[in-house]
N, C-alpha and C. Protein backbone atom coordinates (compact mmCIF):
# COMPACT_ATOMS: atom_id res chain seq x y z
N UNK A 1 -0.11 -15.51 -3.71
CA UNK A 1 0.48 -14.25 -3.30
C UNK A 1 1.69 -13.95 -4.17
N UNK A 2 1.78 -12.76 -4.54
CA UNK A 2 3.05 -12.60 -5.24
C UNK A 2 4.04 -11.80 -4.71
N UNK A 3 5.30 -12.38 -5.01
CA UNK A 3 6.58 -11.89 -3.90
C UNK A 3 6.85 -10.31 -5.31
N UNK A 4 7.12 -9.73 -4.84
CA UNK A 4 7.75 -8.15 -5.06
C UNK A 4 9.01 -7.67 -4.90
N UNK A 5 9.59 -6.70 -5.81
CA UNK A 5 10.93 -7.20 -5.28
C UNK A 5 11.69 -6.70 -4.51
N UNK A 6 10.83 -5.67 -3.13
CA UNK A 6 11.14 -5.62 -1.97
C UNK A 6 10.19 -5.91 -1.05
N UNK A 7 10.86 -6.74 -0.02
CA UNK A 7 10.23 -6.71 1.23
C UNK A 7 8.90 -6.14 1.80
N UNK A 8 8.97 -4.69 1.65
CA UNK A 8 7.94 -4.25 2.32
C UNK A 8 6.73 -3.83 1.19
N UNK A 9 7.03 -4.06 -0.01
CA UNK A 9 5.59 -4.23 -1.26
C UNK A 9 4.92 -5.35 -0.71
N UNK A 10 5.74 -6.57 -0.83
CA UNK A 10 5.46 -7.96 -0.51
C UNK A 10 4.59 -7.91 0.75
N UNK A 11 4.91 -7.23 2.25
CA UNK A 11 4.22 -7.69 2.99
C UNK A 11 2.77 -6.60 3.35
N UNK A 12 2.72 -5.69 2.04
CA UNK A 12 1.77 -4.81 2.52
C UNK A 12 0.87 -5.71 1.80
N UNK A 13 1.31 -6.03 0.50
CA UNK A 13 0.24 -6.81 -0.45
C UNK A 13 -0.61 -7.93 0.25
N UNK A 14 -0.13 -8.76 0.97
CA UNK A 14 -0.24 -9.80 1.62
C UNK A 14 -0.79 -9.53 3.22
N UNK A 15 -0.44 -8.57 3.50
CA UNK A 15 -1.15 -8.20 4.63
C UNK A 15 -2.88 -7.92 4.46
N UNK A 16 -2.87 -6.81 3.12
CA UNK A 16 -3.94 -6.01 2.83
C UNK A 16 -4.71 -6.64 1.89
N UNK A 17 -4.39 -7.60 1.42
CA UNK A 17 -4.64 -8.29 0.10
C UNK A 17 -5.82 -7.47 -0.50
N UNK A 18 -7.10 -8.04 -0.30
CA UNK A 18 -8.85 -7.89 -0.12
C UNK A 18 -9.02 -6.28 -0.38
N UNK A 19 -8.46 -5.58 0.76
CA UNK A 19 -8.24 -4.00 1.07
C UNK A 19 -7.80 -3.55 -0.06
N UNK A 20 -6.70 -4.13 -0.73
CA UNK A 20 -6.23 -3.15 -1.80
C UNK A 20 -6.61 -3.55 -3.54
N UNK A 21 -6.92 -4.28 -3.16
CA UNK A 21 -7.67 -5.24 -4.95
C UNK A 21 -9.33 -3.80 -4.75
N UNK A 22 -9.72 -3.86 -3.82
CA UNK A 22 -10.81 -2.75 -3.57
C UNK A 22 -10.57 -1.35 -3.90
N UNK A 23 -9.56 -0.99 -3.01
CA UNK A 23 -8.72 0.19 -3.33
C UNK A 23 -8.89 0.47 -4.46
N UNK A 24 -7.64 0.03 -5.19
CA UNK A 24 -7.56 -0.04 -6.82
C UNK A 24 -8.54 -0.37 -7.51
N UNK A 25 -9.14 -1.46 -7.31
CA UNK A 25 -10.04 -1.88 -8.73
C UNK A 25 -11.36 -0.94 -8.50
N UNK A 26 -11.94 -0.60 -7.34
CA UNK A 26 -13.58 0.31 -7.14
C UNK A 26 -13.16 1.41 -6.59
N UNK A 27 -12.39 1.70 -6.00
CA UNK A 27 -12.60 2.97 -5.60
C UNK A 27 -11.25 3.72 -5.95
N UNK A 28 -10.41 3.56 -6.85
CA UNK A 28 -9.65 4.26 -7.36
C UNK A 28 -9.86 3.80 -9.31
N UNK A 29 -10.71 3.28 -9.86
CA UNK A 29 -11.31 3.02 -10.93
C UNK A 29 -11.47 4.14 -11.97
N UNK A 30 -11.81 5.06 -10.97
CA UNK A 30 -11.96 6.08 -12.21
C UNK A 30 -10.80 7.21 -12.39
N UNK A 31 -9.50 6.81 -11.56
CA UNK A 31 -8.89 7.97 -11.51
C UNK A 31 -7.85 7.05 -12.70
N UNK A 32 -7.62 8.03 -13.88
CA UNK A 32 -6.57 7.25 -15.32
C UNK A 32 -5.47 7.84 -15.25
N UNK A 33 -5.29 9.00 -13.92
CA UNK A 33 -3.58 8.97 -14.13
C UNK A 33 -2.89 8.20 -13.31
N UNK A 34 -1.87 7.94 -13.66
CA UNK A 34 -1.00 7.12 -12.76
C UNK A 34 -0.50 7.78 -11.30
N UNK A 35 0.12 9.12 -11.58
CA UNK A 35 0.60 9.64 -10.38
C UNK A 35 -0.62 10.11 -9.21
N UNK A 36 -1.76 10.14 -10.06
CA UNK A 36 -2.93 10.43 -9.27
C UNK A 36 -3.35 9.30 -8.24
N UNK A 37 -3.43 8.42 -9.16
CA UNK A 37 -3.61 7.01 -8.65
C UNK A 37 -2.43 6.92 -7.46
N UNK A 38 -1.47 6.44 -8.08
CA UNK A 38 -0.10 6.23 -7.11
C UNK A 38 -0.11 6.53 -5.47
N UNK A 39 -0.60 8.50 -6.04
CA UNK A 39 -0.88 9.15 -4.61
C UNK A 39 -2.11 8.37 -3.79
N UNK A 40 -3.12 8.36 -4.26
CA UNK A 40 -4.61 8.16 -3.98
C UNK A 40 -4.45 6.79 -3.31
N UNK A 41 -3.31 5.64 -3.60
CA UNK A 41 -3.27 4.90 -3.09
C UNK A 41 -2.36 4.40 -2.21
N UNK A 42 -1.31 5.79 -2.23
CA UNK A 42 -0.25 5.52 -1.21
C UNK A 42 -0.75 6.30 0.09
N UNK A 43 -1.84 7.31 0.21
CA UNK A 43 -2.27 8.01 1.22
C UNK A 43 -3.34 6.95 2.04
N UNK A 44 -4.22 6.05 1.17
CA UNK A 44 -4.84 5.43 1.76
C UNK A 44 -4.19 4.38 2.52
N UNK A 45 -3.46 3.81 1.79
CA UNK A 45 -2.84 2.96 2.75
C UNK A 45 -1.99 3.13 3.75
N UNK A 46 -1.51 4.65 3.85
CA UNK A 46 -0.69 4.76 4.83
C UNK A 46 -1.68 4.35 6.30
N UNK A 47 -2.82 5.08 6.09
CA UNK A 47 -4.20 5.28 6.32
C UNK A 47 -4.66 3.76 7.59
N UNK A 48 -4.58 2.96 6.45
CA UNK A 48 -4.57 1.15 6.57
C UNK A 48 -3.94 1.06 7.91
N UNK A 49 -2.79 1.40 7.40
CA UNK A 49 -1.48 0.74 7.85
C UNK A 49 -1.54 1.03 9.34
N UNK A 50 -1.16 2.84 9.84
CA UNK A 50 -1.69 3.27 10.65
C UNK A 50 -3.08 2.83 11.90
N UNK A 51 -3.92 2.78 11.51
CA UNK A 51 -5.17 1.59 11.87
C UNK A 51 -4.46 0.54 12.65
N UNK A 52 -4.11 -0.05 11.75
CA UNK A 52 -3.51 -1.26 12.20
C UNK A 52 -3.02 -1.37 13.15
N UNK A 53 -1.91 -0.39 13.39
CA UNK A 53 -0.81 -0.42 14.09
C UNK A 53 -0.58 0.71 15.39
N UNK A 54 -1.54 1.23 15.92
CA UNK A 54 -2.24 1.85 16.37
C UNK A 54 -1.43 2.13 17.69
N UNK A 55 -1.55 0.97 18.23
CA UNK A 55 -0.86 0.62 19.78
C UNK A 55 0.94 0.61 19.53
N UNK A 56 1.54 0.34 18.39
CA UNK A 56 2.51 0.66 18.23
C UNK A 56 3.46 1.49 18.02
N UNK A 57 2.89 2.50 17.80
CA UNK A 57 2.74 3.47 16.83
C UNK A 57 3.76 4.91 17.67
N UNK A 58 4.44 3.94 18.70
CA UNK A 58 5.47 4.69 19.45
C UNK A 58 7.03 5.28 19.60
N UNK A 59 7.39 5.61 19.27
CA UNK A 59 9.07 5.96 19.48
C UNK A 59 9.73 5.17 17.81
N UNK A 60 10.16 4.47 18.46
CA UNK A 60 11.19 3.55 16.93
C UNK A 60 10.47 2.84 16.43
N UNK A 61 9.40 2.11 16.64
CA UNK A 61 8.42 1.32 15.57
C UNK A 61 7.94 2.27 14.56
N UNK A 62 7.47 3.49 15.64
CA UNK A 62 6.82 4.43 14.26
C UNK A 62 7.79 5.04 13.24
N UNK A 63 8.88 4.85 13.67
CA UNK A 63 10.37 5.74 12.35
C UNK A 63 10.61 4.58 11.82
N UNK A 64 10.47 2.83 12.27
CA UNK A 64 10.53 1.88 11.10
C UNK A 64 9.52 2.10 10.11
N UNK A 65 8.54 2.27 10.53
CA UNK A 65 7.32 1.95 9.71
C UNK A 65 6.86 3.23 8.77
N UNK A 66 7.28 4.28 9.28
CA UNK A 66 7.56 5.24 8.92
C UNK A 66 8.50 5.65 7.35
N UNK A 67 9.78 4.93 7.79
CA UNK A 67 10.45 4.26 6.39
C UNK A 67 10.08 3.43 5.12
N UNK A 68 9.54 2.53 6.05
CA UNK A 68 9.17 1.56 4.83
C UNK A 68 8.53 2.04 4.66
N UNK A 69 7.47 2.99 4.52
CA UNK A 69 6.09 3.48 3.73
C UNK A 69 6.92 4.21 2.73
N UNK A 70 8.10 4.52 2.68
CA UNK A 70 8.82 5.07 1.41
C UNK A 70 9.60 3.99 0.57
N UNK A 71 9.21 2.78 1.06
CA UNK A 71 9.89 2.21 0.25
C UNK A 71 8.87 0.74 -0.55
N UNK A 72 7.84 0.98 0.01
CA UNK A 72 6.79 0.27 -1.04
C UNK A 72 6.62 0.91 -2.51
N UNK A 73 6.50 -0.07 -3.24
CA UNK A 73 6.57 0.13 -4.71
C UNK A 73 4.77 0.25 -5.34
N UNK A 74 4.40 1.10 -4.93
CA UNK A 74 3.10 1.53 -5.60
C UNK A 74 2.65 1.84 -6.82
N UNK A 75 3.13 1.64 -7.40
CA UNK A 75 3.49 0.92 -9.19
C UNK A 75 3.40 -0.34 -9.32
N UNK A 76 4.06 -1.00 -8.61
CA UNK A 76 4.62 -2.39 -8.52
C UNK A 76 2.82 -2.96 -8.32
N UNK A 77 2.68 -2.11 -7.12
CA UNK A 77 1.26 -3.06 -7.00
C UNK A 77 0.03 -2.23 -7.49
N UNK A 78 -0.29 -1.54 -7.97
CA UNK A 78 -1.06 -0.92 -8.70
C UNK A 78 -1.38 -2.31 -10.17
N UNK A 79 0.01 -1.72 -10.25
CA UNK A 79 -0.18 -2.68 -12.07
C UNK A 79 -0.50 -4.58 -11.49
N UNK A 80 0.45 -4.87 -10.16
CA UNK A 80 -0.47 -6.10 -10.28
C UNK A 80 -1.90 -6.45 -9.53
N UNK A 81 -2.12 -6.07 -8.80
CA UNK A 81 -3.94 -5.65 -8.48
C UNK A 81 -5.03 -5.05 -9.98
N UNK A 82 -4.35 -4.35 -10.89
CA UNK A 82 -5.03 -4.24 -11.92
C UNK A 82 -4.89 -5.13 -12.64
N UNK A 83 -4.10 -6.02 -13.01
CA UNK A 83 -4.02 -7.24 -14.23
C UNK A 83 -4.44 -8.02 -13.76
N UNK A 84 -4.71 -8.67 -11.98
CA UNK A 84 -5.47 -9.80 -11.73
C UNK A 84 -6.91 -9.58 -11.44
């Protein structure tokens, strides 16, 4: 697993691992811009994330989680899901 150098890159990567090597490598494969990409994979995962978190998804959990979805580095993991 690779640490990121915030917090909440680190635990989406590691949460989603499988999910997002897919993401990126097959089903965002053919898109060659970056900001296209970026988007394409910050919407899906909000997507993920959401799912997930379903039952939580109430009062102040949802304005934490809410935050950190602005503060994952989708660059960060784009480029390392594509080099491995």
């Amino acid at each position: 697993m690779k640490i990121f150098t915030n917090r909440e890159t680190t635990l989406v990567s590691k949460w989603f691992d499988g999910n997002l090597d897919e993401l990126i490598n097959q089903k965002g494969a053919h898109i060659q811009d970056e900001m296209t990409l970026m988007s394409f994979v910050s919407e899906q995962l909000e997507e993920m994330i959401k799912e997930e978190l379903n039952q939580l998804s109430e009062g102040y959990i949802s304005e934490i989680i809410g935050d950190s979805f602005q503060r994952i580095n989708y660059r960060a993991l784009i480029q390392y899901y594509r080099e491995s």
